[in-house]
PDB file of N, CA and C in Angstrom:
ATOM      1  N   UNK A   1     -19.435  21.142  14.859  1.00  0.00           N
ATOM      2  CA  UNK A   1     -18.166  20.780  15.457  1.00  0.00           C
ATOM      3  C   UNK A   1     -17.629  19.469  14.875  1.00  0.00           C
ATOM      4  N   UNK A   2     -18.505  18.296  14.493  1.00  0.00           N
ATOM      5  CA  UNK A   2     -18.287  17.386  13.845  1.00  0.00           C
ATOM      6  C   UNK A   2     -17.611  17.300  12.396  1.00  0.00           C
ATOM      7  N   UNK A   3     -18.093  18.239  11.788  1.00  0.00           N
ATOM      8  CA  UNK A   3     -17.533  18.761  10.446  1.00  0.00           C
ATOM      9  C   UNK A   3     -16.046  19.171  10.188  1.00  0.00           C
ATOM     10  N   UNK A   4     -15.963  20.116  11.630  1.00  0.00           N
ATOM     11  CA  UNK A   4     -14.506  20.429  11.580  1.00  0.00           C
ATOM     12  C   UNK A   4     -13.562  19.695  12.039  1.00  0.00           C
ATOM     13  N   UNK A   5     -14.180  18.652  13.191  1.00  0.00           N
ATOM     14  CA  UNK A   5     -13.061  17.406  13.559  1.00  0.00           C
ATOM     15  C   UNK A   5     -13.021  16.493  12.387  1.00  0.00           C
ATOM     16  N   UNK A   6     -13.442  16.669  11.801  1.00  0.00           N
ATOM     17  CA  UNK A   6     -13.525  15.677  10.556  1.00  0.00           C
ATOM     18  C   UNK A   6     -12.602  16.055   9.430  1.00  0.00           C
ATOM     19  N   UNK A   7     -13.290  17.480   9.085  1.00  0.00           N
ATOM     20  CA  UNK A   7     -11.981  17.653   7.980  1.00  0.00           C
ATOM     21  C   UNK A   7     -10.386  17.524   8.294  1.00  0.00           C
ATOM     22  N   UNK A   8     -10.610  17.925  10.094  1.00  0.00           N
ATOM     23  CA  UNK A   8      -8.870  18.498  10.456  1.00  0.00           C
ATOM     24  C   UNK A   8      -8.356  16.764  10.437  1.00  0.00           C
ATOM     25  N   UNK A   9      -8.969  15.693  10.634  1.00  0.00           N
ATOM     26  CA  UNK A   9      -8.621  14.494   9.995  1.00  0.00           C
ATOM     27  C   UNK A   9      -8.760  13.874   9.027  1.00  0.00           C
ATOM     28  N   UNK A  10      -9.041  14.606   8.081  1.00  0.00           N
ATOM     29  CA  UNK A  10      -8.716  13.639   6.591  1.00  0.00           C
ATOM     30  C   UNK A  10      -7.993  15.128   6.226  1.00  0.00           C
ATOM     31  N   UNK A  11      -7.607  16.089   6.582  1.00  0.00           N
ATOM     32  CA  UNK A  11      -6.692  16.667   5.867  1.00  0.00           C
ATOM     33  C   UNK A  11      -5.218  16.415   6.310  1.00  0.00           C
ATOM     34  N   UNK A  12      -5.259  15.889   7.831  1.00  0.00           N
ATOM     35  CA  UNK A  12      -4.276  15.239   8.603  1.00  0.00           C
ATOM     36  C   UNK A  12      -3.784  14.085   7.711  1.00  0.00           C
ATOM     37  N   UNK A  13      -3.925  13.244   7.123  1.00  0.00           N
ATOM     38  CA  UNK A  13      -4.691  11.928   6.891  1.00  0.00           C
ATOM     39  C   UNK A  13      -3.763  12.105   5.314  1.00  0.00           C
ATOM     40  N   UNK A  14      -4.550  13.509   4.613  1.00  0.00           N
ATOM     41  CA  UNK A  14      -4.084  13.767   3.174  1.00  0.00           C
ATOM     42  C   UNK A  14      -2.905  13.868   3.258  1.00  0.00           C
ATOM     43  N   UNK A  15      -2.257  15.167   3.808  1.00  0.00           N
ATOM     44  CA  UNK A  15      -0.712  15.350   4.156  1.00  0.00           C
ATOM     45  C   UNK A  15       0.080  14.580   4.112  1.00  0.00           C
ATOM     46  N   UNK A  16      -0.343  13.308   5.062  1.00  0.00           N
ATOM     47  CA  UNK A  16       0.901  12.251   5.192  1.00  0.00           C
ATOM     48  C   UNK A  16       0.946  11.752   3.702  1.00  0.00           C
ATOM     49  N   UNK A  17      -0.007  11.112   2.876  1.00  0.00           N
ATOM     50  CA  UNK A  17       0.353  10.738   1.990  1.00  0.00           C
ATOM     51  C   UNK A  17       0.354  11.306   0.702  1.00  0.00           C
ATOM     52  N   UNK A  18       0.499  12.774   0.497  1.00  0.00           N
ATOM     53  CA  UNK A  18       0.725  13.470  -0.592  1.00  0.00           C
ATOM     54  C   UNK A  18       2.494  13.410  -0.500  1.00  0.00           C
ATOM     55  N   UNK A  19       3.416  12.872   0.457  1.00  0.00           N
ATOM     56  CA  UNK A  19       4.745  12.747   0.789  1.00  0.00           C
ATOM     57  C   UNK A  19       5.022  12.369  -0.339  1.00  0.00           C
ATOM     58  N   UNK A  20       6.159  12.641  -1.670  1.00  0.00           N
ATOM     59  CA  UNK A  20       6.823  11.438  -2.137  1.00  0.00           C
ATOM     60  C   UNK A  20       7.768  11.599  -1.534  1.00  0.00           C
ATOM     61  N   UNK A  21       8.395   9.916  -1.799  1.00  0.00           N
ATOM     62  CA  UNK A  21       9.830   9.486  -1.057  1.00  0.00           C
ATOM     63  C   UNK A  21      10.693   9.633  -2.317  1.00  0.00           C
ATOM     64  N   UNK A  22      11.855   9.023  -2.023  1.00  0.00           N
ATOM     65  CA  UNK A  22      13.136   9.374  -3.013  1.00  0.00           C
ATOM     66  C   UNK A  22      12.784   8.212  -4.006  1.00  0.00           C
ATOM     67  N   UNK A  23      12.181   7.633  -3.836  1.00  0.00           N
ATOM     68  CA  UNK A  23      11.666   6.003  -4.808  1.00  0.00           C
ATOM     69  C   UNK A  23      10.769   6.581  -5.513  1.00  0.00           C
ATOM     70  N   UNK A  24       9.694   7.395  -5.572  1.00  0.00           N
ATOM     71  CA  UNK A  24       8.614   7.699  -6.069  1.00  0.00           C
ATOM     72  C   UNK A  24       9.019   9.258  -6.994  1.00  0.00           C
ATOM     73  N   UNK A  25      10.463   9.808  -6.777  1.00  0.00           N
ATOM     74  CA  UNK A  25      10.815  10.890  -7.950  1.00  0.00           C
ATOM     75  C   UNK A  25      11.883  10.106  -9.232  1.00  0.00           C
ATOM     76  N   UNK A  26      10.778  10.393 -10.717  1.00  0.00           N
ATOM     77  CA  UNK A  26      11.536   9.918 -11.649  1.00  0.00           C
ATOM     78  C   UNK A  26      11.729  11.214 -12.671  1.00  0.00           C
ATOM     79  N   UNK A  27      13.268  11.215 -12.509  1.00  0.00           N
ATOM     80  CA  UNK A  27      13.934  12.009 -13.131  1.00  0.00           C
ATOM     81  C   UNK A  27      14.474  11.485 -14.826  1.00  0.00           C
ATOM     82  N   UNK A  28      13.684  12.686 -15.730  1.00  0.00           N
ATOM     83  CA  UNK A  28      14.370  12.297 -17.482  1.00  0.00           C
ATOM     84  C   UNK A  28      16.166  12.248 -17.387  1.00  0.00           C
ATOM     85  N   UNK A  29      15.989  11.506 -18.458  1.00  0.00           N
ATOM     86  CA  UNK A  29      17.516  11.340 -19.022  1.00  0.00           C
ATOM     87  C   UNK A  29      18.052  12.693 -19.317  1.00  0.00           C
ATOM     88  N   UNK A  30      19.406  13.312 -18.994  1.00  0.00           N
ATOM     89  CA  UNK A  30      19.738  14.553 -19.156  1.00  0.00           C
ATOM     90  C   UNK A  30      19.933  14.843 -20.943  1.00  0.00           C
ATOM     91  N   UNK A  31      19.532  13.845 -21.571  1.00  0.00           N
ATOM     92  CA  UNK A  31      19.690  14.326 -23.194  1.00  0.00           C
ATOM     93  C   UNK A  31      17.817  14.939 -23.132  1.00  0.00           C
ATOM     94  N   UNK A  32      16.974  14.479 -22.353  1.00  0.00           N
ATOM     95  CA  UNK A  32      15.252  14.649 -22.704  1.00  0.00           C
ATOM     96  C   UNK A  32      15.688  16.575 -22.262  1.00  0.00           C
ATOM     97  N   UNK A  33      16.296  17.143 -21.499  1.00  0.00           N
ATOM     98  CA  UNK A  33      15.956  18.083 -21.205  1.00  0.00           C
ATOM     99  C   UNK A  33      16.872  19.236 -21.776  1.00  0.00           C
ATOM    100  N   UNK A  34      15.810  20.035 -21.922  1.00  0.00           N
ATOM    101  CA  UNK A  34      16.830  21.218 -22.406  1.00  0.00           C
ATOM    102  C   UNK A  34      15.932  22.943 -21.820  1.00  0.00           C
ATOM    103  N   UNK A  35      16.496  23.760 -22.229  1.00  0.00           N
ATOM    104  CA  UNK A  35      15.817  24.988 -21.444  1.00  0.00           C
ATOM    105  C   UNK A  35      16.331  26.095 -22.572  1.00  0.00           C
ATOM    106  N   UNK A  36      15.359  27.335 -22.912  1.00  0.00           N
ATOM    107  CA  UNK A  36      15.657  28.415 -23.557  1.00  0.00           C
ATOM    108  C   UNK A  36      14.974  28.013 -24.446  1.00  0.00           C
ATOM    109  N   UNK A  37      14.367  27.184 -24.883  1.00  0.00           N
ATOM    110  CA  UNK A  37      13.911  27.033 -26.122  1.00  0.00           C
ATOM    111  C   UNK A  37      14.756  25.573 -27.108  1.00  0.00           C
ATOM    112  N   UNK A  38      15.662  25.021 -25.979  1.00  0.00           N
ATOM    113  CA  UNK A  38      16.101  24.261 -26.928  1.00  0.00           C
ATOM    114  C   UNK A  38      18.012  24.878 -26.789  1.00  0.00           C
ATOM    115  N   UNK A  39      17.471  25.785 -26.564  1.00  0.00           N
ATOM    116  CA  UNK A  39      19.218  26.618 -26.737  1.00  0.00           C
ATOM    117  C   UNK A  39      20.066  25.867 -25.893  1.00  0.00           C
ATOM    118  N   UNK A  40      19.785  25.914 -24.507  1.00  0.00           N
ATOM    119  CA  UNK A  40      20.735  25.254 -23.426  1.00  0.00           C
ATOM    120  C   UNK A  40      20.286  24.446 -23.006  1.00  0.00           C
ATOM    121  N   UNK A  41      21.423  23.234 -23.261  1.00  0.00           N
ATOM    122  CA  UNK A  41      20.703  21.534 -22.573  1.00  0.00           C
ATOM    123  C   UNK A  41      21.029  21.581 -21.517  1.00  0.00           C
ATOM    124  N   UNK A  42      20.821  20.256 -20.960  1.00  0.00           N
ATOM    125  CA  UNK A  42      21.072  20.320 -19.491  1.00  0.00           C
ATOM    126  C   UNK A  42      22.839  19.564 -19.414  1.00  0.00           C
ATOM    127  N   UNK A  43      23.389  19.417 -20.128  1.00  0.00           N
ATOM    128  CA  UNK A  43      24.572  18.875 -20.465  1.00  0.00           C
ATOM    129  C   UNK A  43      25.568  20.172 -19.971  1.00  0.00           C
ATOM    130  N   UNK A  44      25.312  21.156 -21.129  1.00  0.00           N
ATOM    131  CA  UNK A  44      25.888  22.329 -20.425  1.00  0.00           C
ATOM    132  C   UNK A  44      25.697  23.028 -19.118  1.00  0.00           C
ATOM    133  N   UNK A  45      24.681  23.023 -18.847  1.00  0.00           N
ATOM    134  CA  UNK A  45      24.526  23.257 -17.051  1.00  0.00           C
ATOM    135  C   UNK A  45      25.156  22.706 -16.010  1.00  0.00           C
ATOM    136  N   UNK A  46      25.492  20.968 -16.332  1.00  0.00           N
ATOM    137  CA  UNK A  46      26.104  20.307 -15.790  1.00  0.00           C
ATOM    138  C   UNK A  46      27.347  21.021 -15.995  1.00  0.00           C
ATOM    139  N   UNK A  47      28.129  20.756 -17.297  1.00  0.00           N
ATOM    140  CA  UNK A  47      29.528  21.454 -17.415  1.00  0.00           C
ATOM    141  C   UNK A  47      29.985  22.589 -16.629  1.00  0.00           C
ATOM    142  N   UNK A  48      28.790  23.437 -17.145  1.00  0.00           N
ATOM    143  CA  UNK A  48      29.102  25.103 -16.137  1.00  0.00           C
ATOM    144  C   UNK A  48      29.323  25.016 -14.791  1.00  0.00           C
ATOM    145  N   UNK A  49      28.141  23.914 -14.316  1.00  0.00           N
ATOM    146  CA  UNK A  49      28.804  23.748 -13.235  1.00  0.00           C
ATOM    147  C   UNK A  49      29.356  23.723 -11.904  1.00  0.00           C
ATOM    148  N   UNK A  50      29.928  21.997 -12.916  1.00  0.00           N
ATOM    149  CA  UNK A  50      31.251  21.612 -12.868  1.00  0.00           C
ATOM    150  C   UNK A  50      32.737  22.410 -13.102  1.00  0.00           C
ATOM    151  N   UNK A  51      32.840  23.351 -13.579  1.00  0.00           N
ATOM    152  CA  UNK A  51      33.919  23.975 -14.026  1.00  0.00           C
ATOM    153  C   UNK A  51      33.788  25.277 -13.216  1.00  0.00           C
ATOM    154  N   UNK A  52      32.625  25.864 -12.762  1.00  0.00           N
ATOM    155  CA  UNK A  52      32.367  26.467 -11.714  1.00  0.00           C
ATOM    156  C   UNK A  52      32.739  26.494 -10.286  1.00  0.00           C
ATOM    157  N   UNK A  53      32.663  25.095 -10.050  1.00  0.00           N
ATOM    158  CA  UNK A  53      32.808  24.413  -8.685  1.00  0.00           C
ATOM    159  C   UNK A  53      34.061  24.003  -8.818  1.00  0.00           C
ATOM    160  N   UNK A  54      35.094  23.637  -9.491  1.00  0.00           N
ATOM    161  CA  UNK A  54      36.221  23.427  -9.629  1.00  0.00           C
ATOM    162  C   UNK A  54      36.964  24.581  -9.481  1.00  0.00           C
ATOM    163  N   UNK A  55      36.980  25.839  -9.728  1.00  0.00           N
ATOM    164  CA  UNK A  55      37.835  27.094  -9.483  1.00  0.00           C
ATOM    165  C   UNK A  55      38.305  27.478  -8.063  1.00  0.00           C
TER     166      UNK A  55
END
């Protein structure tokens, strides 16, 4: 019984701090990324869209 009150608190314990916050996500520069192989950057995704959401 000791074993299992134990894990259910350090897995309690883990949870909280496997959290990241908005400080702790670092996002590449939109020139580092691209998708397809290179084909479509993330420049054009942005564009699409943008021009998407504008109609």
């Amino acid at each position: 019984m000791l074993k299992i009150k134990l894990f259910i608190v350090t897995a309690c314990l883990g949870a909280f701090s496997a959290c990241a916050g908005d400080a702790d996500i670092q996002l590449p520069l939109l020139d580092q990324v691209s998708f397809v192989h290179g084909t479509v950057t993330s420049r054009m995704i942005l564009f699409l869209a943008c021009s998407w959401a504008a109609q």
